[in-house]
Protein backbone atom coordinates (compact mmCIF):
# COMPACT_ATOMS: atom_id res chain seq x y z
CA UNK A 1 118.31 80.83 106.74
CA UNK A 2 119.07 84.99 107.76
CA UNK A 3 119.37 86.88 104.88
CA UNK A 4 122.33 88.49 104.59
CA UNK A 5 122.79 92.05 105.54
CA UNK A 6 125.43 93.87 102.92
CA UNK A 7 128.13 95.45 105.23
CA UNK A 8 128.00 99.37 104.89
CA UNK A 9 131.03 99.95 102.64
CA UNK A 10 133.22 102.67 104.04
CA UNK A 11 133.90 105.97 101.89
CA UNK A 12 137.86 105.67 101.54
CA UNK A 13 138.18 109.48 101.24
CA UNK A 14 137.52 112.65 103.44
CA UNK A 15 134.23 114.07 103.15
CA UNK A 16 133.48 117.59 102.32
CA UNK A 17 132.34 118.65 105.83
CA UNK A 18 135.93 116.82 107.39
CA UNK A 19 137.68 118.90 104.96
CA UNK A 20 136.05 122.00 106.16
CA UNK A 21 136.16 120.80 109.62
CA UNK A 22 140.19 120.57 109.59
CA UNK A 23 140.37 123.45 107.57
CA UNK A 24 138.62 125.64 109.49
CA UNK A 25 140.36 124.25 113.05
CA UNK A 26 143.98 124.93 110.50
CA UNK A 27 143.12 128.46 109.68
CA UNK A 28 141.69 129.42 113.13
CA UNK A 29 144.85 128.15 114.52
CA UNK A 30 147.18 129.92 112.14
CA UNK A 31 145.21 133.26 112.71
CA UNK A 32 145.92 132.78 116.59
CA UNK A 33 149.83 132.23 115.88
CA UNK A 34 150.47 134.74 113.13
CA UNK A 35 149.06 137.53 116.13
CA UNK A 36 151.21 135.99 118.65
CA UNK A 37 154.05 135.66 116.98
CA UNK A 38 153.94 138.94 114.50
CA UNK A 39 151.82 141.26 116.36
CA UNK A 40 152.04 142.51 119.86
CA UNK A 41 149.23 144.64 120.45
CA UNK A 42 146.22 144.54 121.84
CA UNK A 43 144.00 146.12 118.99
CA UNK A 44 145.04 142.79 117.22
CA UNK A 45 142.03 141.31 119.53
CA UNK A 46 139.40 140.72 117.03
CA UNK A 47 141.80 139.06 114.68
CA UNK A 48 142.91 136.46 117.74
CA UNK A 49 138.87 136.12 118.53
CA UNK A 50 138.21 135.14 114.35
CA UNK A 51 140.96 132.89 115.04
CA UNK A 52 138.99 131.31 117.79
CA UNK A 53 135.84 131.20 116.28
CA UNK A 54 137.22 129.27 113.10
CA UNK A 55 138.84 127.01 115.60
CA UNK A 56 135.43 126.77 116.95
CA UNK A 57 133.00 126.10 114.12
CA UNK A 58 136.07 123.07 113.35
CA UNK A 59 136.23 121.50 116.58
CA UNK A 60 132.73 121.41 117.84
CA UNK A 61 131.57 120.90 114.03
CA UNK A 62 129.57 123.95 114.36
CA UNK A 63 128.73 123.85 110.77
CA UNK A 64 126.76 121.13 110.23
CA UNK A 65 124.51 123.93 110.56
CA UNK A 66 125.16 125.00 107.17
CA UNK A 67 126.06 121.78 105.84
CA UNK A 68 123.21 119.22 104.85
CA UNK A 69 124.37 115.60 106.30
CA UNK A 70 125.17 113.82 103.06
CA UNK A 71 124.79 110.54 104.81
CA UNK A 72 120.91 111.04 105.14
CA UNK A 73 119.10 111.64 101.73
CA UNK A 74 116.63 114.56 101.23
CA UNK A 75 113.09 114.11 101.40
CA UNK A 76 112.88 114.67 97.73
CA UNK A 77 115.91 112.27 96.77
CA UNK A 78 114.19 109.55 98.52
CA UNK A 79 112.92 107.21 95.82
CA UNK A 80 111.08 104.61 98.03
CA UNK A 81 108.32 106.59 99.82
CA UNK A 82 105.83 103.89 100.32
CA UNK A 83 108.18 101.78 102.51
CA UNK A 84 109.13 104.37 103.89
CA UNK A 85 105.63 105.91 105.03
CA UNK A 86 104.86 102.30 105.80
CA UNK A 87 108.42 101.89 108.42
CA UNK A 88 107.03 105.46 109.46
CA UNK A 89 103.82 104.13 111.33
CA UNK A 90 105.19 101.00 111.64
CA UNK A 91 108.09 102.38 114.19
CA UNK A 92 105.27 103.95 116.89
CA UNK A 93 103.58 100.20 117.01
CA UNK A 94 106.82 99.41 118.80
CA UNK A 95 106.31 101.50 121.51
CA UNK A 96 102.49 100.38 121.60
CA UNK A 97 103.61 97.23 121.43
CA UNK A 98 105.90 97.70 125.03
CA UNK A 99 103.02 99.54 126.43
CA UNK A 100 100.82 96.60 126.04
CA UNK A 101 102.87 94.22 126.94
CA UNK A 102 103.91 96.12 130.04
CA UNK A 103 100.22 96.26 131.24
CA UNK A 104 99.94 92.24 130.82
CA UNK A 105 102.90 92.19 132.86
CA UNK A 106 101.27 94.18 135.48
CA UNK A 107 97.76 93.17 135.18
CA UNK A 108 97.36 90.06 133.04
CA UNK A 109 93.62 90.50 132.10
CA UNK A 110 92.25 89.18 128.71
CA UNK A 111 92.07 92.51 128.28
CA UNK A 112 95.67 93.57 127.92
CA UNK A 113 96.27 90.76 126.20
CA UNK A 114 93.82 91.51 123.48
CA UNK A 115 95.56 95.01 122.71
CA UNK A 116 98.87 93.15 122.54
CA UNK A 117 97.36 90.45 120.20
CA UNK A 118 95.59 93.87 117.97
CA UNK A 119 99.15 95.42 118.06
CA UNK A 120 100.52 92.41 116.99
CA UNK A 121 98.19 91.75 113.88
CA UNK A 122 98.40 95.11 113.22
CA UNK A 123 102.33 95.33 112.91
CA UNK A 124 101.80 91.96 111.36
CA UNK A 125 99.85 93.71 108.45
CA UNK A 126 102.09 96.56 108.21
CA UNK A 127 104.80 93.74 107.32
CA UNK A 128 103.24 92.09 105.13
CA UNK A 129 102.73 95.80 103.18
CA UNK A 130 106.32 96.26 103.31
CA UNK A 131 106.89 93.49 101.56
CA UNK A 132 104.66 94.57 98.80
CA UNK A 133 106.08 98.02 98.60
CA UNK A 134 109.95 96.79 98.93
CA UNK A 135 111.97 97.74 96.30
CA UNK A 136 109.76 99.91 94.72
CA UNK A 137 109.20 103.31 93.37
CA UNK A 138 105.74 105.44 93.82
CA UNK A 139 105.56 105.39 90.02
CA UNK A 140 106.40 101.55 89.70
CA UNK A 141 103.32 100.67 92.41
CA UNK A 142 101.29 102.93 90.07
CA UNK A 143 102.08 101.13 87.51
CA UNK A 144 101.56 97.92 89.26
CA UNK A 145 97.86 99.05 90.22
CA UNK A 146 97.31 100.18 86.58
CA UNK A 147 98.18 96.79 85.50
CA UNK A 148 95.86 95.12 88.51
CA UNK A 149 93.40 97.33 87.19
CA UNK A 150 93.23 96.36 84.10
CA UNK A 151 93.73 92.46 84.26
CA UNK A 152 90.52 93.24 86.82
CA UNK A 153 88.55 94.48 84.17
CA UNK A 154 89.85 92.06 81.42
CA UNK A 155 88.64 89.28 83.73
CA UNK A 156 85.57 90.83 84.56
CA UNK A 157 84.86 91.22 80.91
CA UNK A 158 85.73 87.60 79.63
C-alpha cells in the first residue's frame, strides 16, 4: 500500500511579498497618473520615472531581492539536518546513477554494470539512513546515541 502524501494546504490569504507586489505596481501607477493628469511639464520627469520603477520592482517582482522566500525555511530554522544532509548526497547518486546506466546502455560490459550495481547499494544505504534519521532532530539522534551508548556499556558490563 502507497503511503499517503498530505496535500500541500493552500495559505487562504495574500502573502506579504503579494501585498508589496500590488502595492508597489498601485503606487507606481498612481505616481504616473497624478503627473499626467496634474502636471504638464517636463521637469516632472523623475517623478514619472519613480513611478515606473515602483511599477517595476511590482510587476517583474524585483524585490524578492530584498525579501527572503518565506516558502523555503532558513538554514538555521531547519530542524531536521541529518535527513537533510543525508537527501543532500543522496540527490547527486541520481545523476551517477543515469551516468551508469547510460554507459551499460552503450557498452554493456560487467563493468558498467558493476558501477550501476555500487550506485545502487550505495543509494540503497543512504535510504536505509534516512529512515533512521526521519523525523528527527540533531539533538534527539544525540540523544538516541547517548542512550545506544549506554545500553552498550550496560551490556558489556553484565
Amino acid at each position: 500500500m502507497e503511503p499517503k502524501i498530505p496535500a500541500e494546504q493552500p495559505s487562504g490569504g495574500y502573502s506579504a511579498r503579494q501585498v508589496i507586489y500590488t502595492a508597489l505596481f498601485l503606487i507606481g501607477t498612481g505616481i504616473i497618473l497624478s503627473v499626467a493628469l496634474f502636471k504638464h511639464e517636463l521637469r516632472d520627469g523623475a517623478f514619472v520615472l519613480l513611478g515606473v520603477l515602483c511599477m517595476e520592482l511590482g510587476i517583474f517582482k524585483l524585490a524578492q531581492q530584498l525579501l527572503p522566500d518565506q516558502r523555503r525555511p532558513l538554514p538555521e530554522r531547519r530542524k531536521y539536518l541529518a535527513l537533510r544532509a543525508l537527501a543532500d548526497q543522496f540527490l547527486p547518486l541520481v545523476r551517477h546513477l543515469n551516468v551508469a546506466a547510460l554507459q551499460v546502455k552503450g557498452h554493456d560490459t560487467p563493468e558498467n554494470r558493476q558501477a550501476v550495481e555500487e550506485v545502487r547499494q550505495h543509494m540503497q544505504s543512504l535510504v536505509e539512513r534516512m529512515v533512521v534519521v526521519a523525523g528527527k532532530t540533531n539533538a534527539e539522534l544525540a540523544a538516541d546515541a547517548r542512550r545506544a551508548r549506554q545500553a552498550g556499556v550496560t551490556s558489556v558490563a553484565s
